[in-house]
Protein backbone atom coordinates (compact mmCIF):
# COMPACT_ATOMS: atom_id res chain seq x y z
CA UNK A 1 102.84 132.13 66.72
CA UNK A 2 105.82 133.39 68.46
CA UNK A 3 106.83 132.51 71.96
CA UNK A 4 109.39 133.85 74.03
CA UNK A 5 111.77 131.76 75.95
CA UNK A 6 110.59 132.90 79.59
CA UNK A 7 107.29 131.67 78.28
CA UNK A 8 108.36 127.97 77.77
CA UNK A 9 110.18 128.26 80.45
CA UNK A 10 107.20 129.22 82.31
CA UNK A 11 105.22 126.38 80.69
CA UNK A 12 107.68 123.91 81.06
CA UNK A 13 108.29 124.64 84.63
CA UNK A 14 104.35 124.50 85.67
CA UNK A 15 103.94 120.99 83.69
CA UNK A 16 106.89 119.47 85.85
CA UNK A 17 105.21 120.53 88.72
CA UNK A 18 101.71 118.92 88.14
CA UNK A 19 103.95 115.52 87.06
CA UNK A 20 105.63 115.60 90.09
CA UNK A 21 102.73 116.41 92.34
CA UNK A 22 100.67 113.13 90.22
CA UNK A 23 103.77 111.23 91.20
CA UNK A 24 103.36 110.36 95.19
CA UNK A 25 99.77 109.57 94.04
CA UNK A 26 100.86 106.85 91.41
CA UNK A 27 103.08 105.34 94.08
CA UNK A 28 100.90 105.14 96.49
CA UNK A 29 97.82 103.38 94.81
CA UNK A 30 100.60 101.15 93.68
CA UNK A 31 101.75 100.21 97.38
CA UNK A 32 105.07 101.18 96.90
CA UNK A 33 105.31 102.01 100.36
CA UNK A 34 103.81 98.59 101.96
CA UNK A 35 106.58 96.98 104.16
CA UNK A 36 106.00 93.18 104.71
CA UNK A 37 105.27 91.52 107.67
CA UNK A 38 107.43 90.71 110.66
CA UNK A 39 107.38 86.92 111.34
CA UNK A 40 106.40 86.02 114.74
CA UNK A 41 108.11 82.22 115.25
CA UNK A 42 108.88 80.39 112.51
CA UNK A 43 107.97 81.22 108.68
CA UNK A 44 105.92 79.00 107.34
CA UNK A 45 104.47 79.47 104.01
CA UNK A 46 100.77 78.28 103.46
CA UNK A 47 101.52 75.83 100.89
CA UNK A 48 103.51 73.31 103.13
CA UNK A 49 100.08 72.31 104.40
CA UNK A 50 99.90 68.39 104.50
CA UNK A 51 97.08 66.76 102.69
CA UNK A 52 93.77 67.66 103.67
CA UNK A 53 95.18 70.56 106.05
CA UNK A 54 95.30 74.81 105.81
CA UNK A 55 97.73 76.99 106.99
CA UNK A 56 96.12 79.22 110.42
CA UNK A 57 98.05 82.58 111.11
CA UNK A 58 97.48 84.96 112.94
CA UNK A 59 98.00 89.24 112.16
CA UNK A 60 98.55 92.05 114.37
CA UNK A 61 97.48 95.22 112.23
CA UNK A 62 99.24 97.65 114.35
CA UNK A 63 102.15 96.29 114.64
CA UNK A 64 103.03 94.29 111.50
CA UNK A 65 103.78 90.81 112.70
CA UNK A 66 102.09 87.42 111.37
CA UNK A 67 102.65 84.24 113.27
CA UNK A 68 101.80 80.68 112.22
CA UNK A 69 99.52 78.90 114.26
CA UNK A 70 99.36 75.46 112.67
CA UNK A 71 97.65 73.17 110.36
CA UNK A 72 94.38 72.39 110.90
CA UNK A 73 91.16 71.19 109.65
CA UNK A 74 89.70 73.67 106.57
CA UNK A 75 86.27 75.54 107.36
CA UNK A 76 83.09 74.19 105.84
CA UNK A 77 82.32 75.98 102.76
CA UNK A 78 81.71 79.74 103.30
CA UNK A 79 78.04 80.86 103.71
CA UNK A 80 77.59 85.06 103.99
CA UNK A 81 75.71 86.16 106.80
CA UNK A 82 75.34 89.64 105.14
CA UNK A 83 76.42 90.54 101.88
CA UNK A 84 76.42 93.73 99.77
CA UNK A 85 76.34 93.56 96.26
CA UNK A 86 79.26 90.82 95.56
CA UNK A 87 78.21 88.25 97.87
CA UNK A 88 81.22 85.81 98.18
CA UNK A 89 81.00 82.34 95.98
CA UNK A 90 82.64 79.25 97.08
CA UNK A 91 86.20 78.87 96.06
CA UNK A 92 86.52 83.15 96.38
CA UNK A 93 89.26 84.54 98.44
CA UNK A 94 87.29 86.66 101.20
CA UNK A 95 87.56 88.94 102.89
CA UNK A 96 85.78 88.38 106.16
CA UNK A 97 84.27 91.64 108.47
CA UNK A 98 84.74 92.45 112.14
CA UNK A 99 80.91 91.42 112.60
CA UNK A 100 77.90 93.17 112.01
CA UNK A 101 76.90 95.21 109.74
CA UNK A 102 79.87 94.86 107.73
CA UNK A 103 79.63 92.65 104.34
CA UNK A 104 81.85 89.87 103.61
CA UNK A 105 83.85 90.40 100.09
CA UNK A 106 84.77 87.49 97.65
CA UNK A 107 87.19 87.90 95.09
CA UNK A 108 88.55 85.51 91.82
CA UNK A 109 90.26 85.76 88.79
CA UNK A 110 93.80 87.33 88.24
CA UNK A 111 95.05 90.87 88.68
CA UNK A 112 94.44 93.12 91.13
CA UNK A 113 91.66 95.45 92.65
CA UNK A 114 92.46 98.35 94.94
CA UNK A 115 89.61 99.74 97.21
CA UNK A 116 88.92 100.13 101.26
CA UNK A 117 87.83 97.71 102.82
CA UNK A 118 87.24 98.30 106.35
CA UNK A 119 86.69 96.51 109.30
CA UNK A 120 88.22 93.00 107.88
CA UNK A 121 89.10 90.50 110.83
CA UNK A 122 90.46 87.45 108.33
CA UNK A 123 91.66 86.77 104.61
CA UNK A 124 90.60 83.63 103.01
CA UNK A 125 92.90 82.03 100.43
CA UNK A 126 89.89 80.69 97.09
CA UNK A 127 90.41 78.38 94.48
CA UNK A 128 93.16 81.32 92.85
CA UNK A 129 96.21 81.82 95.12
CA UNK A 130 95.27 85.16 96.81
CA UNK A 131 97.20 87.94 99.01
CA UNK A 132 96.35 91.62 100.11
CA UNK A 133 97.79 94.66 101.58
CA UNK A 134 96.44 96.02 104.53
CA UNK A 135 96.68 99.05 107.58
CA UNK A 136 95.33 98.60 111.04
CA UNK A 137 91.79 100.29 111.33
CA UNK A 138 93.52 103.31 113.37
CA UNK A 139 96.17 103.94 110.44
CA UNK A 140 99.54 103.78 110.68
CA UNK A 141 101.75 101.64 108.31
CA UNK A 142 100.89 99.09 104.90
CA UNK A 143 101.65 95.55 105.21
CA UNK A 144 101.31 92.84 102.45
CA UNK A 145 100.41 89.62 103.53
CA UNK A 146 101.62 86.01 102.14
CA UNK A 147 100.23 84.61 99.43
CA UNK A 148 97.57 82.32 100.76
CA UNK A 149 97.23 78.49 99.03
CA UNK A 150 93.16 77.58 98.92
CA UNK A 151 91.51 77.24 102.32
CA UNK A 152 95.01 78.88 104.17
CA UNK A 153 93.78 81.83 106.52
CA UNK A 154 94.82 84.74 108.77
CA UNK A 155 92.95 85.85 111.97
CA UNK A 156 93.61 89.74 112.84
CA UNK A 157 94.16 90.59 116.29
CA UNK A 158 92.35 94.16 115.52
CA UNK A 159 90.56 95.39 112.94
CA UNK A 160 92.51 96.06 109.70
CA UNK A 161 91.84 97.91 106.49
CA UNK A 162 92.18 96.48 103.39
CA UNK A 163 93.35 98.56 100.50
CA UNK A 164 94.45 95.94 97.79
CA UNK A 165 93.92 92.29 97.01
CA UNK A 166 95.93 90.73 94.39
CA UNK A 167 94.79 87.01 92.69
């Protein structure tokens, strides 16, 4: 079978165009476009945390900023109030809801799992070193958070949406 040039060209011209509208697509689910977060105060990373001690921050969703609020004492172990089909285990990095009748998530293991999580008011760094990306609940711009050591936490001032976690 024959075909003439304008064909191919034809062809060729409507396969770029479905690669390059598949492209924005690919970079987003990859969070190419997640900025990190504006320090608020000094930087400190979660694994400075003296013995026995867990980094607190503290996240403001629509505007990007994270600011460290101390060492303290680490929560009790973590006991779901209302779960939906993965209830969180001790020693998973969670994702904690606004309240009622959102579900708590756990995660563990290594890679990373993309999704929407809504309504999130804190992250939870498990037994696995554990970070996420993240939009405030009205939209607006990605952030990634620090990686978070095992019992290390941040509080959101506002709701946020969670669209990746990464172990």
């Amino acid at each position: 079978m024959k075909l003439s040039k304008k064909a191919v060209a034809v062809t060729v011209l409507a396969v770029g165009s479905l690669l390059v509208g598949a492209a924005p697509a690919s970079a987003a689910d990859g969070n190419a476009e997640a900025k990190s977060l504006t320090w608020m105060g000094q930087a400190v990373p979660s694994e400075t945390a003296p013995a026995g001690k867990v980094a607190h921050y503290q996240a403001d969703p629509e505007a990007g900023t994270i600011t460290f609020l101390g060492f303290v004492d680490p929560e009790p172990e973590f006991t779901p109030s209302i779960v939906e089909h993965n209830p969180p285990q001790s020693g998973d990095c969670i994702l904690s809801p606004t309240g009622t009748p959102y579900a708590s998530y756990g995660f563990r293991g290594a890679g990373t799992m993309n999704g929407t999580w809504s309504n999130r008011k804190r992250i939870t760094g498990g037994v696995e070193r554990c970070a996420g990306t993240y939009h405030a609940q009205s939209g607006g711009s990605s952030f990634n958070t620090p990686i978070l050591a095992s019992g290390a936490f941040i509080d959101f001032t506002s709701a946020a949406v969670f669209t990746q976690v990464r172990i």
